[in-house]
Protein backbone atom coordinates (compact mmCIF):
# COMPACT_ATOMS: atom_id res chain seq x y z
CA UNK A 1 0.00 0.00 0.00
CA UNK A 2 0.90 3.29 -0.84
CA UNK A 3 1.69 6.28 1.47
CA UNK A 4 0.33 9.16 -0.52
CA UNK A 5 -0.36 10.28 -4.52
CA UNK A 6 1.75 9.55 -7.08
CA UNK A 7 2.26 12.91 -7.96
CA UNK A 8 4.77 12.44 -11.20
CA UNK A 9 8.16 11.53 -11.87
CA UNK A 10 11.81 13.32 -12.94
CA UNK A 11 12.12 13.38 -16.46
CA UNK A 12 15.38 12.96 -16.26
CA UNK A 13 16.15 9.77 -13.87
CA UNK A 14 13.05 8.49 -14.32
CA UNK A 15 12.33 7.89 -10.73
CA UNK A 16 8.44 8.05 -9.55
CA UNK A 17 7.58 9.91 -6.91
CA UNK A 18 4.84 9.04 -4.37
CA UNK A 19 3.82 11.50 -1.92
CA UNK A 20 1.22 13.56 0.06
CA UNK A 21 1.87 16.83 -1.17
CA UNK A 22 3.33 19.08 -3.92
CA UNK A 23 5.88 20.49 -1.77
CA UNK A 24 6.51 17.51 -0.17
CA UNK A 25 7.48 16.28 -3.98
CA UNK A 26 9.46 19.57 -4.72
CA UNK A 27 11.52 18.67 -1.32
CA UNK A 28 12.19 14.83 -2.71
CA UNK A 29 13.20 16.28 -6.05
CA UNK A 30 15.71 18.50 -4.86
CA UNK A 31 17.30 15.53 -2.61
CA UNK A 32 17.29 13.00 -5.70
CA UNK A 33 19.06 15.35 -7.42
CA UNK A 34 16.39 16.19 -9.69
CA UNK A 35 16.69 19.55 -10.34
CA UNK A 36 15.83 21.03 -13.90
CA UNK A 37 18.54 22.53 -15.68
CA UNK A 38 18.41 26.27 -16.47
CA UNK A 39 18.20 26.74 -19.87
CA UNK A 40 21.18 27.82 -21.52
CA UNK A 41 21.46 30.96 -23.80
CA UNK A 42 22.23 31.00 -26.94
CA UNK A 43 25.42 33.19 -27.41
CA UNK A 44 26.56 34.58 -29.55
CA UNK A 45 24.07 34.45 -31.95
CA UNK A 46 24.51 36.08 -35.38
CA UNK A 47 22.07 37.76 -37.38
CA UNK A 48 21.54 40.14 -40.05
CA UNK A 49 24.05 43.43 -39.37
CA UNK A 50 24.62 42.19 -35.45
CA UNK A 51 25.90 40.09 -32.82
CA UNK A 52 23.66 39.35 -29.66
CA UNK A 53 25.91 38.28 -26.88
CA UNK A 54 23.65 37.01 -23.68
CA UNK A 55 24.96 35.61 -20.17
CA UNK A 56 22.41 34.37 -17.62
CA UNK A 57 23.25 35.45 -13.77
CA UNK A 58 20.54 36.56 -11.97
CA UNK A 59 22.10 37.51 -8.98
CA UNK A 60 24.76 39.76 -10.57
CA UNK A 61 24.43 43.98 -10.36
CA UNK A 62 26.47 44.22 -13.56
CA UNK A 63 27.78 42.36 -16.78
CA UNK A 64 30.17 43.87 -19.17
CA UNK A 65 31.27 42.19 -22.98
CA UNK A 66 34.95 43.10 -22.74
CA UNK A 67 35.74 42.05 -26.95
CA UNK A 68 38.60 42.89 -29.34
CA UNK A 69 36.15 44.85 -31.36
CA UNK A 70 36.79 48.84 -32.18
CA UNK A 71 33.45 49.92 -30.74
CA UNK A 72 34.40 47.79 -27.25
CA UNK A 73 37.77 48.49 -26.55
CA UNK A 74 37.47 52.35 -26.07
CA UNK A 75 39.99 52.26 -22.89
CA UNK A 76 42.46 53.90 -25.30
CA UNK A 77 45.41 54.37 -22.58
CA UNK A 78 43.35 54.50 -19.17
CA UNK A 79 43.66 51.38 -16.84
CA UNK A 80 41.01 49.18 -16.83
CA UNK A 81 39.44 49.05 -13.33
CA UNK A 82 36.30 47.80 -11.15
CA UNK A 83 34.26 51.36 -12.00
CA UNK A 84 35.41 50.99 -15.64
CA UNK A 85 31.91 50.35 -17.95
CA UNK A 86 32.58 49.16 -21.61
CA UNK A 87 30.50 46.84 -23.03
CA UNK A 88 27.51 46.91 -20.44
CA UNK A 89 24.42 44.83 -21.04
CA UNK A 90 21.20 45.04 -20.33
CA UNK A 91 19.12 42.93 -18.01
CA UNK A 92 15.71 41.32 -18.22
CA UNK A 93 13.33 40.30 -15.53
CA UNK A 94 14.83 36.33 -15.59
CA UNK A 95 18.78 37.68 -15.31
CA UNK A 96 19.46 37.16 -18.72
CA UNK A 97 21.67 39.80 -19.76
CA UNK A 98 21.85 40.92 -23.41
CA UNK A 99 24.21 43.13 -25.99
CA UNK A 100 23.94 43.86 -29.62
CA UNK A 101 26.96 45.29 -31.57
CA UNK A 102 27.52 46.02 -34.85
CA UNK A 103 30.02 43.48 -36.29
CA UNK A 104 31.42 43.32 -39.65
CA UNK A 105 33.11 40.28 -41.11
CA UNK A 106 36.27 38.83 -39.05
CA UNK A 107 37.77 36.92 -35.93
CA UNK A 108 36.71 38.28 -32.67
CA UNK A 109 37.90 37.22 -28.75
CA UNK A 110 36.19 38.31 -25.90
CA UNK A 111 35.15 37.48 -22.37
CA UNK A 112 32.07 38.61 -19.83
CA UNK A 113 32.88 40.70 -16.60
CA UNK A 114 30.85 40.11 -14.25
CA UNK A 115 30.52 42.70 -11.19
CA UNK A 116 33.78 43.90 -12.13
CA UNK A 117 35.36 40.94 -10.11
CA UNK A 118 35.01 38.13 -12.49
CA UNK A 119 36.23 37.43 -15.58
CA UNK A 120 33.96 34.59 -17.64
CA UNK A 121 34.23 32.50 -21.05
CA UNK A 122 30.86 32.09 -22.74
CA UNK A 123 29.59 29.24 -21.42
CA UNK A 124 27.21 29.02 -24.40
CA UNK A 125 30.19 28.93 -26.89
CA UNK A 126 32.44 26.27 -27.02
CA UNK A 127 34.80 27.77 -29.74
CA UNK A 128 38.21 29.03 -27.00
CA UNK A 129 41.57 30.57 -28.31
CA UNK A 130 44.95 31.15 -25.99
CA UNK A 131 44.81 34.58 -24.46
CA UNK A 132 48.44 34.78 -24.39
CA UNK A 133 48.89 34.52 -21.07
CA UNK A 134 48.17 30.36 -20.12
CA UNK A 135 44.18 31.04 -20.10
CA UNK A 136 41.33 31.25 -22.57
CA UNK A 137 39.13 33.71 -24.19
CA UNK A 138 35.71 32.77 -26.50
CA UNK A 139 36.20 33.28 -29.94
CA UNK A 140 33.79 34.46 -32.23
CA UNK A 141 34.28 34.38 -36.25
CA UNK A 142 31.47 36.38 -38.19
CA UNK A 143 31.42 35.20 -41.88
């Protein structure tokens, strides 16, 4: 005999759940490891006359694009510092944050800054180049 509803399963594992309540089922979930996986931006995505570069944080207060692009890379002999905002973009109501620029054909590196603290690859772009120094930067090519 069972103890309670059978309320659903993960469609992941697999793995029924049979319980008395919807948060009792949101509770098992989480301790089965059955948590959904946020859904991953796609980034950079090319279209007609732009780039859109997104990054999903929701907790962060600010996320920069800091790219090898003219329009980007207006530091032009000033240090580059925590206050320093190139690149900013904007952010919607689910922490996705978003950029357009206007790219023209060519090979492009960049990398997100995020609350001026942390320096991030695109998670959402596999394609990586040397930044000269023993780490990585995401590469972007626009045809």
């Amino acid at each position: 005999m069972q103890s309670g509803w059978k309320v659903g399963g993960c469609r992941r594992c697999g793995r029924a759940w049979h319980v008395v309540s919807v948060a009792v089922a949101a509770a098992a979930a989480l301790l089965a490891g059955c948590v959904p996986r946020p859904v991953m931006p796609r980034s950079p995505e090319i279209t007609s006359g732009e780039v859109v570069f997104r990054y999903r944080d929701p907790v962060a207060q600010v996320v920069q694009v800091a790219g090898s692009w003219e329009t980007n890379f207006d530091l032009r002999g000033r240090e580059w510092t925590s206050s320093t905002r190139v690149g900013v973009m904007l952010r919607d109501d689910d922490g996705m944050w978003e950029l357009r620029a206007a790219l023209g054909p060519g090979r492009y590196e960049y990398l997100f800054l995020v609350d001026g603290r942390f320096w991030e690859l695109d998670p959402s772009n596999p394609q990586r180049t040397g930044d000269g120094q023993g780490g990585f930067v995401s590469l972007l090519v626009v045809p």
